[in-house]
C-alpha atoms as a PDB file:
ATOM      1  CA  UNK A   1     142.616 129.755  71.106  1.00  0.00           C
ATOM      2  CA  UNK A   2     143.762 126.564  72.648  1.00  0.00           C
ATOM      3  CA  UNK A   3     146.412 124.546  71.860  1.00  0.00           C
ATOM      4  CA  UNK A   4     144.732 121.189  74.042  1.00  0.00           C
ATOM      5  CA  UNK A   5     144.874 118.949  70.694  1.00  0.00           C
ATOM      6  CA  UNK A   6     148.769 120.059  69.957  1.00  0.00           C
ATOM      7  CA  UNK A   7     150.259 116.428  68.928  1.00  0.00           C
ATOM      8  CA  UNK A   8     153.863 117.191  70.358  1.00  0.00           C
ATOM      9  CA  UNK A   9     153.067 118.478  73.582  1.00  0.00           C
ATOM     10  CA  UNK A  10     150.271 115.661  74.621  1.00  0.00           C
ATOM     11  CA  UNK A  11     152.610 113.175  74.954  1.00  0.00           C
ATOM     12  CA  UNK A  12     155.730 112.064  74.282  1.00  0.00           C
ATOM     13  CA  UNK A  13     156.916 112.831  70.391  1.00  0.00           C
ATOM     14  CA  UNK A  14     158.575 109.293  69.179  1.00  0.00           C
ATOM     15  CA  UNK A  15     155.196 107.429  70.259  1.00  0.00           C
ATOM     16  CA  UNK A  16     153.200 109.856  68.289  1.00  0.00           C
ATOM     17  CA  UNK A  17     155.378 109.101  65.577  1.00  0.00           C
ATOM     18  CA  UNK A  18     155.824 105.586  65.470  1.00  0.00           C
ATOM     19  CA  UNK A  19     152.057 105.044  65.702  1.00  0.00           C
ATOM     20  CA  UNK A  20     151.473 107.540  62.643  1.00  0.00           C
ATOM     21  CA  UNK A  21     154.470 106.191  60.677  1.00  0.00           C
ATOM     22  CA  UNK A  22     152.274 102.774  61.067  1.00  0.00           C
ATOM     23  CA  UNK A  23     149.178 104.058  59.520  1.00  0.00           C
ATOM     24  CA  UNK A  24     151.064 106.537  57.066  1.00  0.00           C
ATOM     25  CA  UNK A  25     154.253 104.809  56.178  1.00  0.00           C
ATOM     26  CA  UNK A  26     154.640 107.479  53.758  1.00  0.00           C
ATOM     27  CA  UNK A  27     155.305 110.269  55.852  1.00  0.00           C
ATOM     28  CA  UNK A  28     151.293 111.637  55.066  1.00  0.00           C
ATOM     29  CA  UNK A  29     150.635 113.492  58.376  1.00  0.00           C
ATOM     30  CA  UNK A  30     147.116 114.149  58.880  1.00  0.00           C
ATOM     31  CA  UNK A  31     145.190 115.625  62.161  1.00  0.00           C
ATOM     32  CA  UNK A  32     143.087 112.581  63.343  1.00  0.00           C
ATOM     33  CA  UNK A  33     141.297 114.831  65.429  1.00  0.00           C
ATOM     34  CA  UNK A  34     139.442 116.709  62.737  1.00  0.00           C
ATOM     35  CA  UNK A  35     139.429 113.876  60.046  1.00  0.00           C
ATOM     36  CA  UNK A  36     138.036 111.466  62.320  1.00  0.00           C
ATOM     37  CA  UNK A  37     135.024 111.060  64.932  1.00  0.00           C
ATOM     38  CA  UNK A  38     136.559 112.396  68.708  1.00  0.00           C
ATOM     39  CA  UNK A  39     135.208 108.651  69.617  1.00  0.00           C
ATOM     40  CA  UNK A  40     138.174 106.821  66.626  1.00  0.00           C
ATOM     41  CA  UNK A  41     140.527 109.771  67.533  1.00  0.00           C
ATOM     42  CA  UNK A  42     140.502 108.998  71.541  1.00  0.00           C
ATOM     43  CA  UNK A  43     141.121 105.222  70.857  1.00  0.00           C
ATOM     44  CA  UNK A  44     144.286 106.439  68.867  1.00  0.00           C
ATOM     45  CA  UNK A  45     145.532 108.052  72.171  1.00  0.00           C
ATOM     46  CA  UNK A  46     144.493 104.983  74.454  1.00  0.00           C
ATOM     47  CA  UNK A  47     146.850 102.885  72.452  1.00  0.00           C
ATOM     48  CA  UNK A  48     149.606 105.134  73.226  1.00  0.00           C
ATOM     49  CA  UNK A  49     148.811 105.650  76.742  1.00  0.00           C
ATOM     50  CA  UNK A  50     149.808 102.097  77.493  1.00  0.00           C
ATOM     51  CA  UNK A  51     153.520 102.907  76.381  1.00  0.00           C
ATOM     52  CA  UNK A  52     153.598 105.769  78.736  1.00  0.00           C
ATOM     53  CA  UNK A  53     154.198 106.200  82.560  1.00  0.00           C
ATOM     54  CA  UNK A  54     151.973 108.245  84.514  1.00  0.00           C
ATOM     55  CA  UNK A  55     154.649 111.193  85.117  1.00  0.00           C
ATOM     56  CA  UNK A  56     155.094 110.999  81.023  1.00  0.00           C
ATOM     57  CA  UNK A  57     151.249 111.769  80.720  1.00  0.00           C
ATOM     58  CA  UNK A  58     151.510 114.612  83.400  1.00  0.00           C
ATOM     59  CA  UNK A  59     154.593 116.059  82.059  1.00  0.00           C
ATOM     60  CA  UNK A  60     153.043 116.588  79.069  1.00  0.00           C
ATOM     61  CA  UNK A  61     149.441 117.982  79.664  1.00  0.00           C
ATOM     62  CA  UNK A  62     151.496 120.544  81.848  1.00  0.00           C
ATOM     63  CA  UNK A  63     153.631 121.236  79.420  1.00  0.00           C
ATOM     64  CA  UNK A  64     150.323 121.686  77.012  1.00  0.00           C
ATOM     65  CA  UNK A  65     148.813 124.226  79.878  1.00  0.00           C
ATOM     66  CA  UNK A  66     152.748 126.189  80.047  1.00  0.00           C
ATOM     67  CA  UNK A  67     152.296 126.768  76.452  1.00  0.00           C
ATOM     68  CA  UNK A  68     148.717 127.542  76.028  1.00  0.00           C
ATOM     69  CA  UNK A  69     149.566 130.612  78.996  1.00  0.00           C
ATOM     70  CA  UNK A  70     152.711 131.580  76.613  1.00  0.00           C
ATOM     71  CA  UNK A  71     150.489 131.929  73.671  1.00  0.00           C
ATOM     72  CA  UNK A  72     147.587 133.464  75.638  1.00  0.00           C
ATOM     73  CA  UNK A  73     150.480 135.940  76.748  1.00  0.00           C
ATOM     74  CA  UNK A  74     151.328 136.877  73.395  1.00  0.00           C
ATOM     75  CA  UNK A  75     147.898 137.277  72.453  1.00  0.00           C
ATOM     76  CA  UNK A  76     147.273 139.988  75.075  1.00  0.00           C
ATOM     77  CA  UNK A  77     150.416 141.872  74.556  1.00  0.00           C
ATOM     78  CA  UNK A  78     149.358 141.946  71.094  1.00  0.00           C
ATOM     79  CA  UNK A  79     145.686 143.000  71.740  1.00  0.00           C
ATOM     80  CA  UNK A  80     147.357 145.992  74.128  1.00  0.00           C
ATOM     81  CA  UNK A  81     149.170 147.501  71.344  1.00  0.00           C
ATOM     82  CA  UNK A  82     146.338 148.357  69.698  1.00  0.00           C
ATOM     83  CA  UNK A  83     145.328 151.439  69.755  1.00  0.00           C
ATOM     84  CA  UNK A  84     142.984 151.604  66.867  1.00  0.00           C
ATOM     85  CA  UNK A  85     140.055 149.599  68.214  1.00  0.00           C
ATOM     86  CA  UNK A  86     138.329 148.294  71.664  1.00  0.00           C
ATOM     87  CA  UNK A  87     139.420 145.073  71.942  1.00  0.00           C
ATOM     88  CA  UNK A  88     138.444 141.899  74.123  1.00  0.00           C
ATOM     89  CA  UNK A  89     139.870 138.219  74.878  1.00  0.00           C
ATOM     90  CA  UNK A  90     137.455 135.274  76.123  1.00  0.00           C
ATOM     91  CA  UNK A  91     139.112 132.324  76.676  1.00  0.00           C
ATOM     92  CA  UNK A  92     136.864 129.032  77.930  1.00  0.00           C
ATOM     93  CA  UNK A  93     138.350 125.822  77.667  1.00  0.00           C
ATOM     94  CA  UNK A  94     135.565 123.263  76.336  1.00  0.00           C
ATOM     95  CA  UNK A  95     136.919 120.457  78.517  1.00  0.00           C
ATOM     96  CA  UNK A  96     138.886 119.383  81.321  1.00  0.00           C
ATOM     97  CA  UNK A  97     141.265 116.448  80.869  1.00  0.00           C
ATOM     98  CA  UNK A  98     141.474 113.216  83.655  1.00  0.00           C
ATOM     99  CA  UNK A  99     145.130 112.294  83.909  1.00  0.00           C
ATOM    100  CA  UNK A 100     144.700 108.664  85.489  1.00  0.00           C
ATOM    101  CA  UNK A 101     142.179 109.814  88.437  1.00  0.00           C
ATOM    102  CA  UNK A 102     139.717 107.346  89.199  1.00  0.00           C
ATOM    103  CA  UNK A 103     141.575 105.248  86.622  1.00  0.00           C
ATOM    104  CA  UNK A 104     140.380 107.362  84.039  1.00  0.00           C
ATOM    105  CA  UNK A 105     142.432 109.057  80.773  1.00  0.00           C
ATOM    106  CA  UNK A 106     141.352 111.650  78.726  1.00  0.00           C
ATOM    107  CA  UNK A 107     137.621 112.961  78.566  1.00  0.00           C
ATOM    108  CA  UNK A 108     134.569 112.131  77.391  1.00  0.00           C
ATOM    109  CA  UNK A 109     132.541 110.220  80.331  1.00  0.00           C
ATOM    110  CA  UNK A 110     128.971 111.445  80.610  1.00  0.00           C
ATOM    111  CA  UNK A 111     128.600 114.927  82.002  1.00  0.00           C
ATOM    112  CA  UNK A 112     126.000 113.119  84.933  1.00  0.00           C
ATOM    113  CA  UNK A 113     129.095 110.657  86.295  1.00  0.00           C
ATOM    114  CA  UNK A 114     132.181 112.978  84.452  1.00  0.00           C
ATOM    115  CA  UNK A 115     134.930 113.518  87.640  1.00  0.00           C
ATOM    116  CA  UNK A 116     135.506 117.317  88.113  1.00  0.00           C
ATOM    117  CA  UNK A 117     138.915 117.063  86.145  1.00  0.00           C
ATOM    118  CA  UNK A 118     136.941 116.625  82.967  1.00  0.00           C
ATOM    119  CA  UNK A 119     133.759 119.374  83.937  1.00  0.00           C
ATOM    120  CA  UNK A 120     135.700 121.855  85.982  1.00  0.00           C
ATOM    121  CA  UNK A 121     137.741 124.322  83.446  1.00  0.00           C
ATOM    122  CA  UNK A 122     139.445 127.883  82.986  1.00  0.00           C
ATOM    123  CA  UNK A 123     137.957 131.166  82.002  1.00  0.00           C
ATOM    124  CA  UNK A 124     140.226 134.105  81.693  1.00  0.00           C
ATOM    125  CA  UNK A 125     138.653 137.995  80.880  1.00  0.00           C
ATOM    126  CA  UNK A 126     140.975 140.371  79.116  1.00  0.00           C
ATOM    127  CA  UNK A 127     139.399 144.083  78.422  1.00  0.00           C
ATOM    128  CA  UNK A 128     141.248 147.040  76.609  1.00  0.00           C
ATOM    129  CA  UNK A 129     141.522 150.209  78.593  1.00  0.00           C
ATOM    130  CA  UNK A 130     139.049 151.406  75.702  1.00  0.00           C
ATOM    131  CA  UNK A 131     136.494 148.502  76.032  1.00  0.00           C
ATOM    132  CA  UNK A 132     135.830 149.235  79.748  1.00  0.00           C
ATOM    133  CA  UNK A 133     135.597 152.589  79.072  1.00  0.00           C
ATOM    134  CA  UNK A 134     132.961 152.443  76.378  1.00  0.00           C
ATOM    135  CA  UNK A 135     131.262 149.677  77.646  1.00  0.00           C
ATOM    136  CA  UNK A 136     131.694 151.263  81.387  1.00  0.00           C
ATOM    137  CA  UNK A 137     132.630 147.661  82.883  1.00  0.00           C
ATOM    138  CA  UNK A 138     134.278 148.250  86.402  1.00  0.00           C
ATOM    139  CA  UNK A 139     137.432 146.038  86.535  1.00  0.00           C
ATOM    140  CA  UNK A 140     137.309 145.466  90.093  1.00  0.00           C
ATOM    141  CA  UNK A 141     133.475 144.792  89.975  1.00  0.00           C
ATOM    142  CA  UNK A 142     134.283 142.464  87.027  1.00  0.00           C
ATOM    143  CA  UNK A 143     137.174 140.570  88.915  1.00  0.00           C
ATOM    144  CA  UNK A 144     134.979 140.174  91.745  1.00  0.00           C
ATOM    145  CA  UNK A 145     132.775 137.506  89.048  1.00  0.00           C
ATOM    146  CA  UNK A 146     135.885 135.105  89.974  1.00  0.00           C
ATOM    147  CA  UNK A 147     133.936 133.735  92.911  1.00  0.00           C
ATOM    148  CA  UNK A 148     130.676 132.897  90.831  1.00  0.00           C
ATOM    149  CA  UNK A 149     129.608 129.374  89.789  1.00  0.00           C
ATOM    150  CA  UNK A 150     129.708 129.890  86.070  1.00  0.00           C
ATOM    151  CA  UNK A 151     129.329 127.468  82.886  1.00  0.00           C
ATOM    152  CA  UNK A 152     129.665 127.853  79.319  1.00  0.00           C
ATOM    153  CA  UNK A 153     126.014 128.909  79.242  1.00  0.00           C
ATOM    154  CA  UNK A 154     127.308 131.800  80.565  1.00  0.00           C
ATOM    155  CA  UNK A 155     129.608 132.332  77.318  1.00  0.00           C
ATOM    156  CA  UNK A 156     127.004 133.265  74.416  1.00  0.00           C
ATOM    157  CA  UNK A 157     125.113 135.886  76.562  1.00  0.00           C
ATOM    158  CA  UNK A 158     128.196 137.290  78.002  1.00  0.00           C
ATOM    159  CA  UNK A 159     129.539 137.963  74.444  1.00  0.00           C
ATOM    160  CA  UNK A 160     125.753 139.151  73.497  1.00  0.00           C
ATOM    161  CA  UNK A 161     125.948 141.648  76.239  1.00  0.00           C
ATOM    162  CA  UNK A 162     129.207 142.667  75.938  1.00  0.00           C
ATOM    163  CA  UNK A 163     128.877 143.860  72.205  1.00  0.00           C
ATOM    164  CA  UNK A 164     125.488 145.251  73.099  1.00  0.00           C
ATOM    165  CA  UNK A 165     123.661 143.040  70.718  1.00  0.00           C
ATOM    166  CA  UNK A 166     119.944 143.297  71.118  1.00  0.00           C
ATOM    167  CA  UNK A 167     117.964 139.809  70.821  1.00  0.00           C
ATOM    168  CA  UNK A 168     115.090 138.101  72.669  1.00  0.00           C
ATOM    169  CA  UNK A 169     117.528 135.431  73.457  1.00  0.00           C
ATOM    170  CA  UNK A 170     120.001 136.940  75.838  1.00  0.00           C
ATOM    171  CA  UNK A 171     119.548 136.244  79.287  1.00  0.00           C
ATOM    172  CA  UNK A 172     121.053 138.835  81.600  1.00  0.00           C
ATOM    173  CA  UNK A 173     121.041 136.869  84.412  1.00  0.00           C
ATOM    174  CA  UNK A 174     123.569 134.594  82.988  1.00  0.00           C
ATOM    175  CA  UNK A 175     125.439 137.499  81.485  1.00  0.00           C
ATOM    176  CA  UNK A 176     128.964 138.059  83.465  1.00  0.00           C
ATOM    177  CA  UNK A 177     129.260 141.708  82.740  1.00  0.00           C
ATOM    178  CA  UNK A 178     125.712 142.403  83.417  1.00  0.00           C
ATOM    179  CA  UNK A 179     126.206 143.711  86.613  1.00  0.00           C
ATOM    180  CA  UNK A 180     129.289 145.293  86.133  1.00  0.00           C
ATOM    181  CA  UNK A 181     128.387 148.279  83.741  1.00  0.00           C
ATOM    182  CA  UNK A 182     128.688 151.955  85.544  1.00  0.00           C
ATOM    183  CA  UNK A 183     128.613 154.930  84.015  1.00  0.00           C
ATOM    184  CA  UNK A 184     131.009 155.335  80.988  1.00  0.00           C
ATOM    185  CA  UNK A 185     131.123 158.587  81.438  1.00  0.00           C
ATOM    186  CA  UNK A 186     133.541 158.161  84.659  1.00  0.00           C
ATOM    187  CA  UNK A 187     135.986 156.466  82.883  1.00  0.00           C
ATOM    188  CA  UNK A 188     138.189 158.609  81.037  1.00  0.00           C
ATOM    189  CA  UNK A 189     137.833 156.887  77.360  1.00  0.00           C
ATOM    190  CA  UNK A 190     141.163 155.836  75.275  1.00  0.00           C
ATOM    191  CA  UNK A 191     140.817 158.530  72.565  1.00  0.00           C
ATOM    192  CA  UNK A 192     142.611 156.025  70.122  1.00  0.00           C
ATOM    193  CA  UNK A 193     140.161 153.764  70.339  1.00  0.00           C
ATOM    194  CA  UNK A 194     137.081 153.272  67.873  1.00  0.00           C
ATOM    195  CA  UNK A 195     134.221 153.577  69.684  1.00  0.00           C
ATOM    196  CA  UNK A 196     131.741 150.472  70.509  1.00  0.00           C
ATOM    197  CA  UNK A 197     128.506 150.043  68.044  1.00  0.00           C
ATOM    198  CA  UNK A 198     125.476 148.641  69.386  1.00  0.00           C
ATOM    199  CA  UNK A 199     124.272 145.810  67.010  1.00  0.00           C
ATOM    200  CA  UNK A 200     120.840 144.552  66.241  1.00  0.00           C
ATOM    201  CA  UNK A 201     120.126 141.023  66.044  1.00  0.00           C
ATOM    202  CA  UNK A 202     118.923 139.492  63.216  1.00  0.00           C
ATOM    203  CA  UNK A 203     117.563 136.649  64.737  1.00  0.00           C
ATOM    204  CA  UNK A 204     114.006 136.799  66.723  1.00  0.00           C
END
């Protein structure tokens, strides 16, 4: 869940609007960003750039980031009142964002010469009470992954390992929780909670 691409919050509202109301006199709102190629849809936020100050283009991404923790918030406090299943929250944010660093906007430069605003992004880990019990994850072991290099290769074998899924392609070594399962049987389960299945892979 991200909320990066939200038109109002990236920058400032009436520019927004008086650049769509040129294109759509009609009052047709569309979202550029998934009707168009990132490459057209970046060029739309270039032109606006020029109309704002730097503090305007700050303001903004941080208000972006205030709201994005708000709804991350609400997403937690809604995963902890359930009781019915073991429940998880990943959240990886597929790009940083330059705000006039190196004279650069946006993101998009080529990962070999891309500044660390654009390469160097979040990762929060929520677990249920339940999860870590049937998994047996040890929360301190797991917050103690905060200090690792990670990337998002580390995503798809994380999530493989964490639902138990059994393929040829997981990679435990670039599995977060890998090293953080302990005995599930000294962690006093959430008897609410639906137990964890192991799945088998279709793939090879």
């Amino acid at each position: 869940m991200t909320t990066k691409h939200s038109t109002s919050r990236r920058l400032p509202f009436e520019s927004v609007k008086t650049l769509y109301s040129a294109f759509f006199p009609e009052g047709r709102w569309v979202f550029l960003h998934i009707l168009l190629p990132a490459g057209i849809f970046a060029a739309f936020w270039y032109l606006l750039l020029g109309s704002c100050s730097t503090e305007e283009i700050v303001n903004a991404y941080d208000n972006a980031v205030l709201y994005t923790d708000h709804l991350l918030a609400q997403l937690i406090g809604q995963l902890r009142a359930n009781h019915t299943h073991d429940v998880a929250m990943i959240y990886l944010s597929d790009h940083g964002e330059s705000l006039g660093e190196h004279g650069l906007y946006l993101h998009g430069v080529p990962y070999a010469i891309a500044p660390a605003q654009q390469t160097r992004v979040p990762m929060l880990v929520w677990l249920s009470s339940g999860l870590q019990a049937s998994t047996g994850i040890a929360q301190a072991c797991l917050a103690g992954q905060s200090t690792r290099a990670l990337s998002h290769d580390h995503l798809f074998h994380s999530v493989l390992g964490l639902l138990g899924v059994e393929t040829s392609v997981y990679d435990a070594s670039l599995d977060l929780f890998a090293t953080c399962h302990q005995s599930a049987a000294r962690i006093a389960p959430d008897a609410n909670a639906a137990p964890l299945k192991r799945q088998e892979a279709a793939g090879p």
